[in-house]
C-alpha atoms as a PDB file:
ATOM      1  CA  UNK A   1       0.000   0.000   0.000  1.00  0.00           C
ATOM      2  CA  UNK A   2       1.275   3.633  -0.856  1.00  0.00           C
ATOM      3  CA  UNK A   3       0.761   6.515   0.925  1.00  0.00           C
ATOM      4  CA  UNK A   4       0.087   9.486  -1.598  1.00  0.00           C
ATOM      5  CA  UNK A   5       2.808  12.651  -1.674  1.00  0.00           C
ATOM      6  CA  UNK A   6       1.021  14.775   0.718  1.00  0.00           C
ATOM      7  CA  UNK A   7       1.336  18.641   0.058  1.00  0.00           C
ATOM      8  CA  UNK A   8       4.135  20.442   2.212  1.00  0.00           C
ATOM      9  CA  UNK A   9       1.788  22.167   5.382  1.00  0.00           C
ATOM     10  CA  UNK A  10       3.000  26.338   4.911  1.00  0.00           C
ATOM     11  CA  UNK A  11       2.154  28.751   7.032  1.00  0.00           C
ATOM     12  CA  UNK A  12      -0.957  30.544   5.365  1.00  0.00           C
ATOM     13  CA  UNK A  13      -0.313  33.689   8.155  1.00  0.00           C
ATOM     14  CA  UNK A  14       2.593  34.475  10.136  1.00  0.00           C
ATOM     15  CA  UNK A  15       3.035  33.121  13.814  1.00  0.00           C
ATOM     16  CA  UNK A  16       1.657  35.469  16.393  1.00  0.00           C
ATOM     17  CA  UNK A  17       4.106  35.520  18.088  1.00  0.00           C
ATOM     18  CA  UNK A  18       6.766  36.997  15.326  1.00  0.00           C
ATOM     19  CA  UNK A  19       8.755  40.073  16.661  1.00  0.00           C
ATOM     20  CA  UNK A  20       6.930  39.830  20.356  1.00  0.00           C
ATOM     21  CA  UNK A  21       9.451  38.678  23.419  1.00  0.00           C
ATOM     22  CA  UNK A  22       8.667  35.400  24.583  1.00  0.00           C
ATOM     23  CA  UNK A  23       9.668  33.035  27.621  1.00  0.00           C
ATOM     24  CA  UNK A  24       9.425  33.938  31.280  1.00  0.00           C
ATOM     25  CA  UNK A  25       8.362  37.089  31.781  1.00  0.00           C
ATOM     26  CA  UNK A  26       8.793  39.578  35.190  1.00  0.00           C
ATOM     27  CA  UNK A  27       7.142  38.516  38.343  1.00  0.00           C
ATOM     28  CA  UNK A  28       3.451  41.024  39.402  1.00  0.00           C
ATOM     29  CA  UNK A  29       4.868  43.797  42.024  1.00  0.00           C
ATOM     30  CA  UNK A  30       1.741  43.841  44.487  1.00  0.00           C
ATOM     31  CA  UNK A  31       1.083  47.126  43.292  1.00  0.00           C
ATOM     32  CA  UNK A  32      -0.545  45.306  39.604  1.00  0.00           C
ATOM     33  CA  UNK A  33      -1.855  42.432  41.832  1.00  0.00           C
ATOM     34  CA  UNK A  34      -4.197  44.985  43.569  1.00  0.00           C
ATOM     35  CA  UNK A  35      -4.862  46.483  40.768  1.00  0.00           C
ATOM     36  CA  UNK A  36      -5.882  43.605  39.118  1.00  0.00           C
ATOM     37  CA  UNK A  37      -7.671  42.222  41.673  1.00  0.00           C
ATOM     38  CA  UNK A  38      -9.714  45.866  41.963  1.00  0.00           C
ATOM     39  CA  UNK A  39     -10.640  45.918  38.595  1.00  0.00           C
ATOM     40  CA  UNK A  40     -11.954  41.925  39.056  1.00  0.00           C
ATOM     41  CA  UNK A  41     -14.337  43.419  41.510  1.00  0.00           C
ATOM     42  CA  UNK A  42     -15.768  45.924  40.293  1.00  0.00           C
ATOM     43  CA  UNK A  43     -16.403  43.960  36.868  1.00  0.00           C
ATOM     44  CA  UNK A  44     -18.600  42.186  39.882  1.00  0.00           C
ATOM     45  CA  UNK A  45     -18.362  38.726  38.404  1.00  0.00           C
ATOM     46  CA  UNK A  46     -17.480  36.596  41.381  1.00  0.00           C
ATOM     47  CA  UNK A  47     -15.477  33.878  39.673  1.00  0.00           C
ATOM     48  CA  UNK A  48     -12.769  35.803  37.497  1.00  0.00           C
ATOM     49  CA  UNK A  49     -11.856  37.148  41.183  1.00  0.00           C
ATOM     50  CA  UNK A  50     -11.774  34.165  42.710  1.00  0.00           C
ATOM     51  CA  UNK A  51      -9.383  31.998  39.807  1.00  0.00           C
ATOM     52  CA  UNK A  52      -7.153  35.295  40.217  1.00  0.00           C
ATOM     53  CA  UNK A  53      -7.054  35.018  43.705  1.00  0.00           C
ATOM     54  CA  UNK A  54      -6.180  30.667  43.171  1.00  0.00           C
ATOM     55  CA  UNK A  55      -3.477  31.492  40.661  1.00  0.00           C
ATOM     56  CA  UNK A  56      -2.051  33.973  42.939  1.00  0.00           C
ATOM     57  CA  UNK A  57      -2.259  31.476  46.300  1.00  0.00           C
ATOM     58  CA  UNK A  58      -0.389  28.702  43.853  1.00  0.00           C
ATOM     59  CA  UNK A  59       1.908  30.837  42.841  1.00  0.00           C
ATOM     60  CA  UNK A  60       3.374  31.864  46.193  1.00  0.00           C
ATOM     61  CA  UNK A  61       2.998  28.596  47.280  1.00  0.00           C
ATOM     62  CA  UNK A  62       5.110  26.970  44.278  1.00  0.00           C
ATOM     63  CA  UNK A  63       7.332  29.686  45.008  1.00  0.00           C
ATOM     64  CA  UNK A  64       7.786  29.239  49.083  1.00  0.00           C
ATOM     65  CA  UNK A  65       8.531  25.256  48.450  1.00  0.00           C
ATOM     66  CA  UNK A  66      10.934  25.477  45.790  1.00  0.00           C
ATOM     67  CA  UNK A  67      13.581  27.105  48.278  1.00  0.00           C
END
């Protein structure tokens, strides 16, 4: 059984990522978390809040055992 010459896959559009910085980026100061999280509240949707609040908790946590 053959398998047919399949067509080279291109690109049709350019990554979107092309010409942006990637990789690890700087840490939140507390001054953007509040921000952030004042912003979450006052959009008063009650779950966006609370993720933010999870991601932040894991996080610190990730960051306290890895010492």
């Amino acid at each position: 059984m053959e398998t047919p010459n399949l067509p080279a896959i291109r690109a049709l559009r350019p990554a979107w990522n092309k010409g942006r910085i990637v990789g690890q980026k700087r840490p939140l100061n507390p001054k953007h978390v509040w921000a952030i999280r004042v912003r979450l509240e006052l959009a008063e949707n009650h779950r966006d809040p609370a993720l933010f609040n999870l991601a932040i908790a894991a996080s610190c946590a990730v960051a306290i055992w890895s010492r």
